[in-house]
Protein backbone atom coordinates (compact mmCIF):
# COMPACT_ATOMS: atom_id res chain seq x y z
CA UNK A 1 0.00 0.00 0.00
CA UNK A 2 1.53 2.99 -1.01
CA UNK A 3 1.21 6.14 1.33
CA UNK A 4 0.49 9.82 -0.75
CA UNK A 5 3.05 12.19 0.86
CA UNK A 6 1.86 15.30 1.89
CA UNK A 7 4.01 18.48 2.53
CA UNK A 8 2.96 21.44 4.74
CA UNK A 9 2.27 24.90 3.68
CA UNK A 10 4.96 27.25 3.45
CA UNK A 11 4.15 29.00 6.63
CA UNK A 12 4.55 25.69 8.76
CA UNK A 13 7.87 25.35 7.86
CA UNK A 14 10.01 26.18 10.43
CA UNK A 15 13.75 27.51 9.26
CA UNK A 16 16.64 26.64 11.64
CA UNK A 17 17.90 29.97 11.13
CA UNK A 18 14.60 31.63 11.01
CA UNK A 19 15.43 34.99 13.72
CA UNK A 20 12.97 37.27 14.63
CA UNK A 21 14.04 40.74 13.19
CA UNK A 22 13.60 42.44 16.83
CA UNK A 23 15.29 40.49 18.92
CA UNK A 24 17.62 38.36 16.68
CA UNK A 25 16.97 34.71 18.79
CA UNK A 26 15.62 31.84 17.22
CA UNK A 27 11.39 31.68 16.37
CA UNK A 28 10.31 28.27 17.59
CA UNK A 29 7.58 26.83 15.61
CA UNK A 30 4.85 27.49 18.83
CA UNK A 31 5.75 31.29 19.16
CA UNK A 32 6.19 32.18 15.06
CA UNK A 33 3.69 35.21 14.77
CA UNK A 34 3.50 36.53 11.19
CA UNK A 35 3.87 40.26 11.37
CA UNK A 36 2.39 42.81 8.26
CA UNK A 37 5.36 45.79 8.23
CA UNK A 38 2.21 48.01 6.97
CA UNK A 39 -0.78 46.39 8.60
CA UNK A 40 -3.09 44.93 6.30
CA UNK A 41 -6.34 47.55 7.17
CA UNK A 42 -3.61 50.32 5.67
CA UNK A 43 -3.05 48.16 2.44
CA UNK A 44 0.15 46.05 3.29
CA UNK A 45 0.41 42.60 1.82
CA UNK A 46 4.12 41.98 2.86
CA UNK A 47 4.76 39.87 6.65
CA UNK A 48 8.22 38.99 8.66
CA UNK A 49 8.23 36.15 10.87
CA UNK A 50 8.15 37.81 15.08
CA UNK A 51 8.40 36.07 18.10
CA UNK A 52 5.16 36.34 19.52
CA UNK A 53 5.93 38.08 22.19
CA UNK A 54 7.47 40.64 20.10
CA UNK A 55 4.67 41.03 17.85
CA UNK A 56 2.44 41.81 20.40
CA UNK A 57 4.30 44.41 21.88
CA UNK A 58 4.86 46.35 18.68
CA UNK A 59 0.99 46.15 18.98
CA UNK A 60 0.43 46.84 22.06
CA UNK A 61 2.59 50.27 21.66
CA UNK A 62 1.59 51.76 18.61
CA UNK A 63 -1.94 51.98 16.45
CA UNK A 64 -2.13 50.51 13.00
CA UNK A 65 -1.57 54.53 11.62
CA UNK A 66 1.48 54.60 13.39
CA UNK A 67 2.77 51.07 12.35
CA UNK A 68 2.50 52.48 8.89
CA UNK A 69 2.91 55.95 8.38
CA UNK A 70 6.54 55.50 10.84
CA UNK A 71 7.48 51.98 12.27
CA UNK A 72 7.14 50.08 8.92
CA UNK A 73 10.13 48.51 8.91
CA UNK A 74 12.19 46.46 11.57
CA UNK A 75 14.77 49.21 11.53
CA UNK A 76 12.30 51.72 12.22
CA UNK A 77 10.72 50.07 15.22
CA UNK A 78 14.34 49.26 16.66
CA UNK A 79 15.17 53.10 16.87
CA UNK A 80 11.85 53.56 19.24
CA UNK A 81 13.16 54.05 22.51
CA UNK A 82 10.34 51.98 24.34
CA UNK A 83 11.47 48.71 21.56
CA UNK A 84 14.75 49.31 22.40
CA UNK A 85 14.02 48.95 26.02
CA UNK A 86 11.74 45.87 25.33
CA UNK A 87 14.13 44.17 23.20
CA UNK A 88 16.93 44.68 25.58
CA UNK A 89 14.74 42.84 27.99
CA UNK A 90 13.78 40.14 26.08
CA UNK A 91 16.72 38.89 24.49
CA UNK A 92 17.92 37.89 27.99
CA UNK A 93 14.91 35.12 28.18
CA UNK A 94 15.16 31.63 26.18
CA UNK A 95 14.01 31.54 22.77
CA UNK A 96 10.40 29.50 23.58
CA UNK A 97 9.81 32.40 26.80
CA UNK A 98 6.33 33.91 26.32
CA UNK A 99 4.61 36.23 28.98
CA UNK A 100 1.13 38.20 29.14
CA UNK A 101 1.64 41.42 27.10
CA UNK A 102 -0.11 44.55 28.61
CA UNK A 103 -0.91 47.44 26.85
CA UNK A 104 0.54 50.95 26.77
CA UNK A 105 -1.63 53.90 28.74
CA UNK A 106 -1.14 56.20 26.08
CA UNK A 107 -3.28 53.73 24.02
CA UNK A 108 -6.14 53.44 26.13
C-alpha cells in the first residue's frame, strides 16, 4: 500500500535559522507570529516572521496609523526608545519564553 506524501504549507515550515528581526533569537515553531510591516487595514500585503511576544508588543505600543505611516520597517521600530528597552529585555529570556503582554496607557 503505497502512502500519498503530503508536505505542509509554506508557513509551517520552520527555518533553523529563522530569527525574529527584533530580537535576533531563534522563532520556535509554537511562538512564530506573522507580522504585516504596513498592517493589512492600511493596504500592506508583505509579513516577517516575530516572536510572539514581540509582535504583540509592537501592537500593544503603537496603532495601525502609526505602524505604517513611521514603524514600517524592523529598523524603524528598533530606533523607538520603548522597543529598544523591550528588546533589551527580552533577548535575555530563552528563545520558547512567552509572557502576558499589557498594553501601553497612552493607548487606552
Amino acid at each position: 500500500m503505497h502512502r500519498k506524501l503530503i508536505e505542509p504549507p509554506a508557513w509551517q515550515i520552520l527555518q533553523s535559522d529563522e530569527r525574529c528581526p527584533l530580537c535576533e533569537r531563534l522563532i520556535p515553531p509554537a511562538q512564530r507570529d506573522a507580522h504585516h510591516l504596513v498592517p493589512k487595514m492600511k493596504g500592506g500585503r508583505q509579513t516577517v516572521a516575530m516572536h510572539r511576544i514581540c509582535h504583540r508588543q509592537v501592537h500593544a505600543l503603537f496603532s495601525e496609523t502609526e505602524l505604517a505611516r513611521q514603524f514600517s520597517t524592523a529598523e524603524a521600530l528598533l530606533c523607538h526608545p520603548e522597543i529598544q528597552k523591550f528588546v533589551g529585555w527580552v533577548r535575555t529570556k530563552p528563545d520558547d519564553f512567552f509572557e502576558r503582554t499589557r498594553r501601553a496607557g497612552r493607548r487606552r
